[in-house]
N, C-alpha and C. Protein backbone atom coordinates (compact mmCIF):
# COMPACT_ATOMS: atom_id res chain seq x y z
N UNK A 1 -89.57 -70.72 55.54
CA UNK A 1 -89.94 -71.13 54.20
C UNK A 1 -91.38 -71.66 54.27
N UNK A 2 -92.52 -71.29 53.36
CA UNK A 2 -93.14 -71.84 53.47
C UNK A 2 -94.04 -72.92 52.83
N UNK A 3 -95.12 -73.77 53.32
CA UNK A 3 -95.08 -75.21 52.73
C UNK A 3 -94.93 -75.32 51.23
N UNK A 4 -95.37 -74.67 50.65
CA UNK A 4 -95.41 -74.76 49.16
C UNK A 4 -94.13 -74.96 48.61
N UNK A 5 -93.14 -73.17 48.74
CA UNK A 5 -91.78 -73.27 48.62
C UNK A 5 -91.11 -74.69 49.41
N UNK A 6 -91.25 -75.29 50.14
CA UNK A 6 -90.21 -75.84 50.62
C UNK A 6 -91.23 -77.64 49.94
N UNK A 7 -91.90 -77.91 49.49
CA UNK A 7 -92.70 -78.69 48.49
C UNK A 7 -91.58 -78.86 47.50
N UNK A 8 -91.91 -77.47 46.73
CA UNK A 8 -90.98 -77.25 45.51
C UNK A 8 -90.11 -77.42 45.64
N UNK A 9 -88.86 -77.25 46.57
CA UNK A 9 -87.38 -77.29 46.80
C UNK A 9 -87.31 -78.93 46.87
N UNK A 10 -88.04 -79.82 47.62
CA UNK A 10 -87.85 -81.41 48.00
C UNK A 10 -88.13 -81.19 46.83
N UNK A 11 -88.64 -80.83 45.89
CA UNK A 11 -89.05 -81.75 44.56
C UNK A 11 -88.03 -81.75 43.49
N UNK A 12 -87.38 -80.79 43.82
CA UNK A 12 -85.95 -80.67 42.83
C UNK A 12 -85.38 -81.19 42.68
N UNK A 13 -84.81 -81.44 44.45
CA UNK A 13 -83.99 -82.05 44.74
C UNK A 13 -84.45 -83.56 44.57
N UNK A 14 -85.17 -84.13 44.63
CA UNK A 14 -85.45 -85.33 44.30
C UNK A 14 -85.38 -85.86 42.94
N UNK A 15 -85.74 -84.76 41.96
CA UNK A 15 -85.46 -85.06 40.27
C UNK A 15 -83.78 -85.11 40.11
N UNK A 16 -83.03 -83.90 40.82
CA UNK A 16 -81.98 -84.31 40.60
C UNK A 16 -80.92 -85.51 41.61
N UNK A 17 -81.74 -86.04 42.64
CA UNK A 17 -81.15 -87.18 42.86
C UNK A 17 -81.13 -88.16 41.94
N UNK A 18 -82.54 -88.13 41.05
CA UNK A 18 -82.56 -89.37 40.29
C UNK A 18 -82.26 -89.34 39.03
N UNK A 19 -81.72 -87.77 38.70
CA UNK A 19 -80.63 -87.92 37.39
C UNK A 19 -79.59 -88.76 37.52
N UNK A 20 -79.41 -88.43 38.97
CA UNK A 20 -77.97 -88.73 39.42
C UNK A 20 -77.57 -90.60 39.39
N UNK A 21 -78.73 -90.76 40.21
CA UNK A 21 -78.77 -92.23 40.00
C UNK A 21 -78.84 -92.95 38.62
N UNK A 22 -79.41 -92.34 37.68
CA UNK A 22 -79.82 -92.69 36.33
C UNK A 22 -78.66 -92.95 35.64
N UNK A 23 -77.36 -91.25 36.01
CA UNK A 23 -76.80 -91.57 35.47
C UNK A 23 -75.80 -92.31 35.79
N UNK A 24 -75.39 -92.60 37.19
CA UNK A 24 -74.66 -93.39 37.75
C UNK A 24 -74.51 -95.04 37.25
N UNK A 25 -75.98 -95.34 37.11
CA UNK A 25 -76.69 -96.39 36.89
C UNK A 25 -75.96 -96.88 35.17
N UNK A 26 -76.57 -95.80 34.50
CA UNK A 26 -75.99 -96.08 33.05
C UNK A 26 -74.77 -96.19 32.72
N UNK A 27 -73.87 -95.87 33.71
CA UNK A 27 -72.19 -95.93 33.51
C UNK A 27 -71.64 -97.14 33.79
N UNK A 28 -72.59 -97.93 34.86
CA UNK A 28 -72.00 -99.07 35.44
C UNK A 28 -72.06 -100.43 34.55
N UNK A 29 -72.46 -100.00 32.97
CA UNK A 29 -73.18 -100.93 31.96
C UNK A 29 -71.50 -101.90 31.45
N UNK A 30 -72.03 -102.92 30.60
CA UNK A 30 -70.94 -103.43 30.34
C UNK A 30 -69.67 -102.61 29.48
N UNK A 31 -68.97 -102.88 29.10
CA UNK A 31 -67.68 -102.08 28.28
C UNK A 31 -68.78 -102.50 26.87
N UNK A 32 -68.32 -101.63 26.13
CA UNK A 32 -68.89 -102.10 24.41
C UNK A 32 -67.53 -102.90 23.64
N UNK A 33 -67.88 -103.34 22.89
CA UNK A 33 -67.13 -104.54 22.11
C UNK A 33 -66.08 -103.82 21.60
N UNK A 34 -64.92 -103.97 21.16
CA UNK A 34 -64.13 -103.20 20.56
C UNK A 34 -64.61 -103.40 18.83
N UNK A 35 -65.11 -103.94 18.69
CA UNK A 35 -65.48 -104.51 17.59
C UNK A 35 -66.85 -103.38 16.87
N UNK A 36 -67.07 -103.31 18.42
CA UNK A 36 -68.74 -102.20 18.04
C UNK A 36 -68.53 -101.21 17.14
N UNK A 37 -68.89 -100.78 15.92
CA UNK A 37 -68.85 -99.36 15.34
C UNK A 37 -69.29 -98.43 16.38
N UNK A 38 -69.37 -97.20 16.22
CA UNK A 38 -69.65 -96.22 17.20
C UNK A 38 -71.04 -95.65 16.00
N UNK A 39 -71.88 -95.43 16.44
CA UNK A 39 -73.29 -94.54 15.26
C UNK A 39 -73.54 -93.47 15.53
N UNK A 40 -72.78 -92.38 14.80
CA UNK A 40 -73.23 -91.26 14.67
C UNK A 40 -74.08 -90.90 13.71
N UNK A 41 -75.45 -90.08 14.27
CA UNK A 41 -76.50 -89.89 13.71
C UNK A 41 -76.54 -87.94 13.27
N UNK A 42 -76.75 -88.16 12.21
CA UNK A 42 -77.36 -86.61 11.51
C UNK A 42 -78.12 -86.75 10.93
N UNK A 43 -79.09 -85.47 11.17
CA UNK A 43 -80.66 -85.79 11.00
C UNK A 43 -80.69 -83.96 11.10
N UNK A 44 -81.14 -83.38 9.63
CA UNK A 44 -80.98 -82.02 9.37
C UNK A 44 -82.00 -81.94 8.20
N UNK A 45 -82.28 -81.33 7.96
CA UNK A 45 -82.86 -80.61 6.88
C UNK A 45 -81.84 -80.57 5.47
N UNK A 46 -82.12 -81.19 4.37
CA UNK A 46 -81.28 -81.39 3.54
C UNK A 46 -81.54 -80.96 2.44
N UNK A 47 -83.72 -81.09 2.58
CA UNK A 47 -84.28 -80.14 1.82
C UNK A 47 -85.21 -79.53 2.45
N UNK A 48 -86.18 -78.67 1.38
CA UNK A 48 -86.99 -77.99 2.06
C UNK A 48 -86.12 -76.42 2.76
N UNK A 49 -86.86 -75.82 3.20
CA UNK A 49 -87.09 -74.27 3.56
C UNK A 49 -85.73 -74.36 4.95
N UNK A 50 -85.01 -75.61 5.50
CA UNK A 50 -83.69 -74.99 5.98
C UNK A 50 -82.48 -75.72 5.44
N UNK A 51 -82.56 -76.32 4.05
CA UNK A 51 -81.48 -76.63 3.45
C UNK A 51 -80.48 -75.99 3.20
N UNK A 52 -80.64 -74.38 2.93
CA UNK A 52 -79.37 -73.37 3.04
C UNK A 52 -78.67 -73.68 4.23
N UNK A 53 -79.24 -74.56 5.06
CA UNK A 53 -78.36 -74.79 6.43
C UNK A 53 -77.82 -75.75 6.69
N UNK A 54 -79.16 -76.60 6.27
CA UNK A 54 -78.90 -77.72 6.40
C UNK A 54 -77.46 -78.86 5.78
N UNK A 55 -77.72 -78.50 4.42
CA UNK A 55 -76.88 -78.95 3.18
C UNK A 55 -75.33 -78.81 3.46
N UNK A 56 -74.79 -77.34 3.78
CA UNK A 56 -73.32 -76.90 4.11
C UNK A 56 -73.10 -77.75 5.47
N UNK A 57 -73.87 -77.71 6.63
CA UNK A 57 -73.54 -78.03 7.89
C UNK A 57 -73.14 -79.82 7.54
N UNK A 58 -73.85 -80.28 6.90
CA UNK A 58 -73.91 -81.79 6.65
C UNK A 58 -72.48 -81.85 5.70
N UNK A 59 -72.43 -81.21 4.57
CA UNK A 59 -70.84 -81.41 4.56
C UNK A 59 -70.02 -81.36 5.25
N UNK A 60 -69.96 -80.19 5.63
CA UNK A 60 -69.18 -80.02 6.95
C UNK A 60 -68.69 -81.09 8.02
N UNK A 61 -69.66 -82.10 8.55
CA UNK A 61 -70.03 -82.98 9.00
C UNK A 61 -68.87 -84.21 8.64
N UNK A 62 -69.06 -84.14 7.13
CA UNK A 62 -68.85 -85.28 6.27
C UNK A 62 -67.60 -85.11 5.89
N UNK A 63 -66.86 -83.90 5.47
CA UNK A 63 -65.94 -83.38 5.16
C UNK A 63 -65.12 -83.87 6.86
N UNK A 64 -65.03 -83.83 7.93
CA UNK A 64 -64.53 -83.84 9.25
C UNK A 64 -64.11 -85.01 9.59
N UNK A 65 -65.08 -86.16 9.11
CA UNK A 65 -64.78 -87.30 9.31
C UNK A 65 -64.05 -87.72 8.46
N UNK A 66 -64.06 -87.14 7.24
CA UNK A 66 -62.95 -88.33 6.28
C UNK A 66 -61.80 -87.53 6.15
N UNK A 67 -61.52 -86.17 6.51
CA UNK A 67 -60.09 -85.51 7.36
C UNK A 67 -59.59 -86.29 8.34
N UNK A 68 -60.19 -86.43 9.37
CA UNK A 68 -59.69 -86.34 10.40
C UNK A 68 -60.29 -88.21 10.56
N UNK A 69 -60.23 -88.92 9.64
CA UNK A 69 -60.56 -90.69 9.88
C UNK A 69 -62.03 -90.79 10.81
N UNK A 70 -62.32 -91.95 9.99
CA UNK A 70 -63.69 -92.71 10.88
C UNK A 70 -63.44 -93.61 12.01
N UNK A 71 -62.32 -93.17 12.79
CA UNK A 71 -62.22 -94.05 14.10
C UNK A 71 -61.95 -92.84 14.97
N UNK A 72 -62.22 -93.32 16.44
CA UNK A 72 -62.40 -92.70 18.01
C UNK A 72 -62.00 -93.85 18.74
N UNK A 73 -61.21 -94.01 19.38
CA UNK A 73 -60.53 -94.43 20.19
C UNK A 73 -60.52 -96.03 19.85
N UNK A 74 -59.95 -96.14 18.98
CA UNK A 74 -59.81 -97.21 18.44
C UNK A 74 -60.73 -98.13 17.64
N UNK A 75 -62.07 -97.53 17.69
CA UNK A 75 -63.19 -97.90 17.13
C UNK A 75 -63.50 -97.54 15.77
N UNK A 76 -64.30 -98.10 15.04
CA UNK A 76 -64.75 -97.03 13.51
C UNK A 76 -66.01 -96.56 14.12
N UNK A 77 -66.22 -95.54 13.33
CA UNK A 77 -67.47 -94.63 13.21
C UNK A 77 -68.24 -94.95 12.23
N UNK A 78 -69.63 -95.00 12.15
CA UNK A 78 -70.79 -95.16 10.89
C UNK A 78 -71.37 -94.14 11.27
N UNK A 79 -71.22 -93.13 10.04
CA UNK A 79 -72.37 -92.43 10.13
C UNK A 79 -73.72 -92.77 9.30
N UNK A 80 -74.89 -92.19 10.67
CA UNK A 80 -76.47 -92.91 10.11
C UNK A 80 -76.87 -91.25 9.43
N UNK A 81 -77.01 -91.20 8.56
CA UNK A 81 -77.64 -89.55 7.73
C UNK A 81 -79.38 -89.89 7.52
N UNK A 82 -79.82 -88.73 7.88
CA UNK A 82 -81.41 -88.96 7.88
C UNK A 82 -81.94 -87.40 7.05
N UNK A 83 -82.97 -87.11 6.29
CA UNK A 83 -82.98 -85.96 5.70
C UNK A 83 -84.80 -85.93 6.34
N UNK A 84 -84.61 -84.80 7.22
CA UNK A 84 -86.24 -84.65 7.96
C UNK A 84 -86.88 -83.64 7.25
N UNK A 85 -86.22 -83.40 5.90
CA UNK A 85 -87.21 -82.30 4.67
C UNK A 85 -87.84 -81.15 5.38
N UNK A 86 -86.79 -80.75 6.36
CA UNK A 86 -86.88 -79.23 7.49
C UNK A 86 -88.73 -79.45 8.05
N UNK A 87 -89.01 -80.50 8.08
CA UNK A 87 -90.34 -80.71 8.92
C UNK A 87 -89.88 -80.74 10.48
N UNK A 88 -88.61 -81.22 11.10
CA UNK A 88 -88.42 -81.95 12.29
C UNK A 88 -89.03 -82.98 12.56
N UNK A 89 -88.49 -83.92 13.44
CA UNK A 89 -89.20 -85.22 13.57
C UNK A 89 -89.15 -84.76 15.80
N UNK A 90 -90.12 -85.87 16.32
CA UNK A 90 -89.71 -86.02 17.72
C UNK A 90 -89.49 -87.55 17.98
């Protein structure tokens, strides 16, 4: 193998050690409150040029939760709705 390739290979492997740790790391956090709502976020285009998509999918959304109840494992759910006027946000 040579130096470059085998550069590149330690380097992989090193990003994915420290997913690993990251995510290891983030699991070991406290329990959340039972009390905590859970926040589910939608953030779609509601208007603007992908609202034909946007609009149905978000019912859809909305329609699911109040079928099927605003709790997960014993918790309630809030949903946070955001309308990014099919610009996208980062």
């Amino acid at each position: 193998m040579t130096g470059k390739k085998y550069s590149a290979v330690l380097g992989v492997i090193g990003v994915i050690v420290l997913l690993v740790a990251l995510l290891i790391s983030g699991c070991a956090g406290q329990e959340p409150s039972a009390k905590e709502p859970i926040k589910v976020g939608i953030i779609m285009g509601l208007t603007g040029s992908h609202a034909a998509f946007g609009v149905p999918t978000h019912a859809a959304a909305k329609a699911f939760f109040e079928t099927e109840g605003k709790e997960i494992a014993g918790r309630s759910v809030v949903i946070v709705e955001e309308d990014d006027e099919s610009r996208g946000k980062n």
